[in-house]
N, C-alpha and C. Protein backbone atom coordinates (compact mmCIF):
# COMPACT_ATOMS: atom_id res chain seq x y z
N UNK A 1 -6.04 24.66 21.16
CA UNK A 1 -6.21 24.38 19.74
C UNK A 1 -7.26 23.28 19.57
N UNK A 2 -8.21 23.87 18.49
CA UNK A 2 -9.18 22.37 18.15
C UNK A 2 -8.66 21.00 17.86
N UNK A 3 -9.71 20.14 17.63
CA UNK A 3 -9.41 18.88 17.09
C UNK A 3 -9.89 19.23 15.55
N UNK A 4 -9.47 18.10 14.99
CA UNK A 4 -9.52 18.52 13.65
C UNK A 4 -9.80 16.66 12.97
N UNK A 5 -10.91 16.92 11.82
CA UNK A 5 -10.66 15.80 11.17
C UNK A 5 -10.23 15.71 9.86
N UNK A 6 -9.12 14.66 9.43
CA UNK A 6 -8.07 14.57 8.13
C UNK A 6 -8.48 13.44 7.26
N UNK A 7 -9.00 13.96 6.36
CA UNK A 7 -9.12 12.86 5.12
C UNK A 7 -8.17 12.86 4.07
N UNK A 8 -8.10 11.57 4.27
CA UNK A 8 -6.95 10.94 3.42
C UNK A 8 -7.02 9.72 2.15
N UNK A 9 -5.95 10.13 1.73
CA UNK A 9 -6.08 8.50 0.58
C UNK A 9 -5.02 7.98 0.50
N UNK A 10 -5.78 6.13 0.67
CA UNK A 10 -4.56 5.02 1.06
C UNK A 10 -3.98 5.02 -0.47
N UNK A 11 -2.70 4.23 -0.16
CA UNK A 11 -2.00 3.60 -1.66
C UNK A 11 -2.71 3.08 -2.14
N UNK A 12 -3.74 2.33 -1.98
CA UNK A 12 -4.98 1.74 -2.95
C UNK A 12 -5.68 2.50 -3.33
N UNK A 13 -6.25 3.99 -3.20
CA UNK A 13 -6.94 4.71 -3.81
C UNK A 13 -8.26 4.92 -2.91
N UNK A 14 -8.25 4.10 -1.93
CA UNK A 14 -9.27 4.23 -1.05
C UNK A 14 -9.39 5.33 0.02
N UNK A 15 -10.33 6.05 0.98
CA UNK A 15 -10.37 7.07 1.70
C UNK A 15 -10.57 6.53 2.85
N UNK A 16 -9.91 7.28 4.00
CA UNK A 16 -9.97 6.87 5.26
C UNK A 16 -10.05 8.42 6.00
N UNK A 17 -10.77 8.46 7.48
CA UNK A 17 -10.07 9.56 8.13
C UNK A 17 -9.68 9.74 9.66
N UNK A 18 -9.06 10.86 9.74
CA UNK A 18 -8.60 10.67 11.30
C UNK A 18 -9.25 11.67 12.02
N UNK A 19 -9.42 11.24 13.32
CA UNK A 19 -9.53 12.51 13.89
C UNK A 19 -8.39 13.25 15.20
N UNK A 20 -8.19 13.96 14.80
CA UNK A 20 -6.97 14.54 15.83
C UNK A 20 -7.03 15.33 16.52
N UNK A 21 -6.55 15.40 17.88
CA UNK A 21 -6.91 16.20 18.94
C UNK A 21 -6.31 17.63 19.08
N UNK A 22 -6.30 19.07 19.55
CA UNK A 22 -5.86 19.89 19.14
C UNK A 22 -3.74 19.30 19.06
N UNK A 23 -3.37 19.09 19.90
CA UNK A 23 -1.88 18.41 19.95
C UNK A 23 -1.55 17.71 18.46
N UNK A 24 -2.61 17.26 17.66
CA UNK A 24 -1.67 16.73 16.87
C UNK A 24 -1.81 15.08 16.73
N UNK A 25 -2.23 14.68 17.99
CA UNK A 25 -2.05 13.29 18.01
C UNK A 25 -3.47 12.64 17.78
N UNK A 26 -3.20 11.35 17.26
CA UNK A 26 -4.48 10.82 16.67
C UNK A 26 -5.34 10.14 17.54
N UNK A 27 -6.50 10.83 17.56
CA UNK A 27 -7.61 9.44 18.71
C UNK A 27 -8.33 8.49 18.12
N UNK A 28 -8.63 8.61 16.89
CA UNK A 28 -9.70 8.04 15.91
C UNK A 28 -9.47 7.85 14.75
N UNK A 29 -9.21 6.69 13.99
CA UNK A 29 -8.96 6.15 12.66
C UNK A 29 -10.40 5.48 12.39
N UNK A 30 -10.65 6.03 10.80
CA UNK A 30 -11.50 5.16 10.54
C UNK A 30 -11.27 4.06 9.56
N UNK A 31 -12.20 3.04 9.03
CA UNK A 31 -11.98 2.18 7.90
C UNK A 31 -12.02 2.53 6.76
N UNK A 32 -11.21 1.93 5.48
CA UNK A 32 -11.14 2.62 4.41
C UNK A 32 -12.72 2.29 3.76
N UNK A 33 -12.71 3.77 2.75
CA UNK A 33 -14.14 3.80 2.15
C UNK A 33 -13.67 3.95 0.83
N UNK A 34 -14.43 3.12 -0.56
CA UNK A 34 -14.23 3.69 -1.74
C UNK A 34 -14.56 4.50 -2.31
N UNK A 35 -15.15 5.63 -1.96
CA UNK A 35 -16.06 6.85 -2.17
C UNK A 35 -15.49 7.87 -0.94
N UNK A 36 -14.90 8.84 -1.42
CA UNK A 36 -14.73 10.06 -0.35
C UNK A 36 -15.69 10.74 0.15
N UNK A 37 -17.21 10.15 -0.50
CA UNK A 37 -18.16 11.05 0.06
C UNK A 37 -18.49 10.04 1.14
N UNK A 38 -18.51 8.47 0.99
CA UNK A 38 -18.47 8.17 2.19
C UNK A 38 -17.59 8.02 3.76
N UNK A 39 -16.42 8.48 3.03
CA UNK A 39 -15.35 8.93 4.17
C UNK A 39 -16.41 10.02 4.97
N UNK A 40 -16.86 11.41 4.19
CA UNK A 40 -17.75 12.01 4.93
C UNK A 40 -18.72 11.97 5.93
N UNK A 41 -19.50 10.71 5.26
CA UNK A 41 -20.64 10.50 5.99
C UNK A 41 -19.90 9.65 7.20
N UNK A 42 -19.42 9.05 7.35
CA UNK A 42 -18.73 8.73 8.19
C UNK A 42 -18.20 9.63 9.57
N UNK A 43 -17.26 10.99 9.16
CA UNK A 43 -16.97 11.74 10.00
C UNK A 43 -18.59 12.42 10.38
N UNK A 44 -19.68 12.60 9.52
CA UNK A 44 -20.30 12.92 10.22
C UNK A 44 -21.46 12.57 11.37
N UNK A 45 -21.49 10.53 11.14
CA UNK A 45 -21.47 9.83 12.08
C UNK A 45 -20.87 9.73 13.16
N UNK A 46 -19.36 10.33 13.21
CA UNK A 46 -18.97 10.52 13.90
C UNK A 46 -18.96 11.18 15.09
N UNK A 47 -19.57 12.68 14.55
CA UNK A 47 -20.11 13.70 15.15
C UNK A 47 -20.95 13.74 15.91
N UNK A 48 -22.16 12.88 15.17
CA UNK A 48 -23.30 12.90 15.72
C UNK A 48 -23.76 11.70 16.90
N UNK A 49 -22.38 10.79 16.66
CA UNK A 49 -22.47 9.81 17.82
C UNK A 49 -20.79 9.58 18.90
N UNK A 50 -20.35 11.13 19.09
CA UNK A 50 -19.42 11.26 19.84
C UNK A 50 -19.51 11.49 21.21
N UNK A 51 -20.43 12.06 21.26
CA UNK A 51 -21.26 12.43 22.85
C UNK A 51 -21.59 11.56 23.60
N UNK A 52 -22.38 10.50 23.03
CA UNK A 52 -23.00 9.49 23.52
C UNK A 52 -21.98 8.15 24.05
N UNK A 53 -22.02 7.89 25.54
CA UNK A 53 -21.08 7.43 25.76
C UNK A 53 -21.59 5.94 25.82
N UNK A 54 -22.93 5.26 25.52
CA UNK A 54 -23.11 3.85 24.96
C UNK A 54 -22.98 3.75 23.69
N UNK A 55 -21.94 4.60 23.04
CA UNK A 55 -21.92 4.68 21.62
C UNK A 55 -20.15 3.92 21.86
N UNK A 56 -19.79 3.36 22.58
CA UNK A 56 -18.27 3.32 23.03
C UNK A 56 -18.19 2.03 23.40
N UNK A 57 -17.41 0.96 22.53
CA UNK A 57 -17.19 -0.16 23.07
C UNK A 57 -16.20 -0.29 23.63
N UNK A 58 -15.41 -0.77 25.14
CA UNK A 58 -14.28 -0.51 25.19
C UNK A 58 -13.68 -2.00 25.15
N UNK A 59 -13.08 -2.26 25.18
CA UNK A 59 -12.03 -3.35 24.88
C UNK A 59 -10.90 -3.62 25.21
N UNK A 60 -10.31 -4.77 25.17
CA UNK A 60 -8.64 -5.21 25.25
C UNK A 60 -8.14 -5.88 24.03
N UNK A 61 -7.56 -5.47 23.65
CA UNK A 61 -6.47 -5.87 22.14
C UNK A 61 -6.36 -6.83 22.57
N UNK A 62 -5.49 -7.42 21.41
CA UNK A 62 -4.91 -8.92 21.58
C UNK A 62 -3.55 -8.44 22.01
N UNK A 63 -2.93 -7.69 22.37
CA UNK A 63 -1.69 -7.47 22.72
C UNK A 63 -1.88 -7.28 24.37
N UNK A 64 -3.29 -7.32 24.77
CA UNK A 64 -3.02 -7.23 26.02
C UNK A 64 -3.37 -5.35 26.70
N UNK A 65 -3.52 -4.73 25.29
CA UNK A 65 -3.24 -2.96 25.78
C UNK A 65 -5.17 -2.83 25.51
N UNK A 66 -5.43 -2.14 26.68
CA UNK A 66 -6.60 -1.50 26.27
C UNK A 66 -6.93 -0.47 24.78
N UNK A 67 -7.89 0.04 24.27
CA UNK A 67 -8.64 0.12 23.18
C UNK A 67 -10.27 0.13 22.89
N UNK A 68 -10.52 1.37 22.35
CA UNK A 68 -12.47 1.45 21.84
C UNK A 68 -12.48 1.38 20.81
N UNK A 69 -13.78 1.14 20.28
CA UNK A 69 -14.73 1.68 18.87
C UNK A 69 -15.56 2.36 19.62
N UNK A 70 -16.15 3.35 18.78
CA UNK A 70 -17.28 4.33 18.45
C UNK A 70 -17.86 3.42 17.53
N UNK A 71 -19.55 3.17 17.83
CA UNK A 71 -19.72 2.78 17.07
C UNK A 71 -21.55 3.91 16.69
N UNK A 72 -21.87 3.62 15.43
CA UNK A 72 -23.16 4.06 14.87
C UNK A 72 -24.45 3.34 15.81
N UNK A 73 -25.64 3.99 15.73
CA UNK A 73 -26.73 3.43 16.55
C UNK A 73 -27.06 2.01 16.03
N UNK A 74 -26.77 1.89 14.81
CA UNK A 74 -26.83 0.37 14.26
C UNK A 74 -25.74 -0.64 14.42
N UNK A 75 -24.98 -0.42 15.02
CA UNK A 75 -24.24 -1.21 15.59
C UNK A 75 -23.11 -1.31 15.04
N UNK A 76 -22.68 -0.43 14.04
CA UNK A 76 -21.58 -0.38 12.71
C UNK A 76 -20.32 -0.03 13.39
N UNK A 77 -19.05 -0.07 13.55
CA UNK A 77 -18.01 0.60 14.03
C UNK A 77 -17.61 1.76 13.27
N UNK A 78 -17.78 3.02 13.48
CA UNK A 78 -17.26 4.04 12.71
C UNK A 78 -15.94 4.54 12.90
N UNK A 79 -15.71 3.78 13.94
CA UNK A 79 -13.84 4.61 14.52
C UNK A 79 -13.10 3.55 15.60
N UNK A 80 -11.71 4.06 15.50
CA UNK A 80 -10.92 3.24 16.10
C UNK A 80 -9.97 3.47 16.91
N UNK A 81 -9.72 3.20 18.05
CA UNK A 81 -8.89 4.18 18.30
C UNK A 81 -7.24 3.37 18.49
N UNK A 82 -5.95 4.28 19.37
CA UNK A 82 -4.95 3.44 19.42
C UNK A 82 -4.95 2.35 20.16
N UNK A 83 -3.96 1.36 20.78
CA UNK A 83 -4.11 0.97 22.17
C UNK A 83 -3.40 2.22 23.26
N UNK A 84 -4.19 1.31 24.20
CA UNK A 84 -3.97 2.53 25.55
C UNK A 84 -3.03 1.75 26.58
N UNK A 85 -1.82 2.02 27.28
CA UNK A 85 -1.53 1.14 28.54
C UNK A 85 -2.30 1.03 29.91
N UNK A 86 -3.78 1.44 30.03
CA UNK A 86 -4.32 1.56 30.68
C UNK A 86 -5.73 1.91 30.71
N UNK A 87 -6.66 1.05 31.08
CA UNK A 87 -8.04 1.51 31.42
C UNK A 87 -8.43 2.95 31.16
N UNK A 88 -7.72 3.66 31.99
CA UNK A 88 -7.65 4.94 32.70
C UNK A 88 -7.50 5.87 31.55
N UNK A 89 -6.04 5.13 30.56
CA UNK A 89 -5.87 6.40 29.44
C UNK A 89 -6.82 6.27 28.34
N UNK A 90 -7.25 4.82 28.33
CA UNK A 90 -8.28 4.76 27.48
C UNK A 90 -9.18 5.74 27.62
N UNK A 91 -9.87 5.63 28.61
CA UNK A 91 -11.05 6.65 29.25
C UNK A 91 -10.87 8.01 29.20
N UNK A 92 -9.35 8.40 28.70
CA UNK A 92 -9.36 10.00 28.69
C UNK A 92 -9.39 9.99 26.81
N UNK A 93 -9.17 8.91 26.00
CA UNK A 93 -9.23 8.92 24.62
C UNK A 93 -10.50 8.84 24.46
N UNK A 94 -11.43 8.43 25.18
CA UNK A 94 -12.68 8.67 24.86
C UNK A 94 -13.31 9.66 24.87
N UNK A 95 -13.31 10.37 26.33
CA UNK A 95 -13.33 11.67 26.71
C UNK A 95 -12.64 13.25 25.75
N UNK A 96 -11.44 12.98 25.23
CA UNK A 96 -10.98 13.27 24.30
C UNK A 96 -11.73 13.22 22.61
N UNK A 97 -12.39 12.30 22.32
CA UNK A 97 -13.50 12.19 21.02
C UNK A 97 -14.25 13.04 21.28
N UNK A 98 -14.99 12.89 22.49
CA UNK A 98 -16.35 13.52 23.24
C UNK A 98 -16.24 14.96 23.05
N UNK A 99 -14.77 15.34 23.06
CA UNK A 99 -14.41 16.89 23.09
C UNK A 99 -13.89 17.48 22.40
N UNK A 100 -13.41 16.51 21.65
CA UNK A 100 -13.30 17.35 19.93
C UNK A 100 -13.90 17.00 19.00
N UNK A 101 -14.44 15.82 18.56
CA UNK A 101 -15.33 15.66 17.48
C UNK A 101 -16.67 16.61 16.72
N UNK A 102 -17.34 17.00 18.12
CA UNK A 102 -18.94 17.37 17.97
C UNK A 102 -18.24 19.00 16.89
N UNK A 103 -17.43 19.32 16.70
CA UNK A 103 -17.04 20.99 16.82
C UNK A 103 -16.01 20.66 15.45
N UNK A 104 -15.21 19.73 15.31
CA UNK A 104 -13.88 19.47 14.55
C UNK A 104 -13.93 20.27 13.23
N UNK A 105 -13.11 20.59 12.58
CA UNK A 105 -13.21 21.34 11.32
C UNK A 105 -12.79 20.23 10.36
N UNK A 106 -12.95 19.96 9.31
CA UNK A 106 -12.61 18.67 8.21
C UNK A 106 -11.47 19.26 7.41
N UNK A 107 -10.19 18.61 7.47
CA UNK A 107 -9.41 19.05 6.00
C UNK A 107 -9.02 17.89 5.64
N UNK A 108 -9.45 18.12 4.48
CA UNK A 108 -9.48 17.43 2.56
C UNK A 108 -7.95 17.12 2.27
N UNK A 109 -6.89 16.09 2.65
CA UNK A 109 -5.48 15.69 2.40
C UNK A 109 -5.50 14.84 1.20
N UNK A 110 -6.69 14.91 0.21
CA UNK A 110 -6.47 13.97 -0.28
C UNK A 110 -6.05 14.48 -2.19
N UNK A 111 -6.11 15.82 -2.15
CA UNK A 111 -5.73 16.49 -3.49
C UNK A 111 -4.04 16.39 -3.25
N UNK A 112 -3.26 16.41 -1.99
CA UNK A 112 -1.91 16.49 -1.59
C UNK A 112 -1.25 15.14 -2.47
């Protein structure tokens, strides 16, 4: 099953989206946008900088759990992902973007 990306709207009225792997589970949150068309442009930043693996900051939370951004060629963070208990699983959540994003189909949650 594909990955899929879900746009949504927060209790504030603002748009955010996810992207989810065929399973269901989430690899990629983005930041809220006040414009759903920029929720768009967003996923399609997404797209276009999922492949690219210096597009990937990886990191350690403050909790101690590994964690990336995806970020835009300008240096913007477009996505977020969970924490990971490990280097290792991090690296398959990345790998995981890499392999569903470029292809993902978009559904619109936000008329719900």
């Amino acid at each position: 099953m594909a990955g899929k990306f879900v746009i949504k709207k927060a209790t504030d009225g603002q748009f955010f989206f996810r992207l989810q792997a065929g399973n269901g589970e989430i690899i990629l949150k983005s930041e809220l946008y006040v414009a759903q068309a920029s929720a768009e442009k967003g996923i399609a930043s997404v797209k276009a900088n999922a492949a690219n693996d210096e597009r990937y900051e990886r990191k350690t939370a403050k909790n101690g759990q590994e964690m990336f951004n995806l970020k835009a060629a300008n240096g913007q963070i477009i996505g977020t992902s969970e924490t990971y208990s490990s280097a290792s699983a991090r690296d398959n959540g990345i790998a995981s973007v890499k392999n569903n994003a470029p292809d993902a189909k978009v559904e619109d949650e936000t008329k719900a």
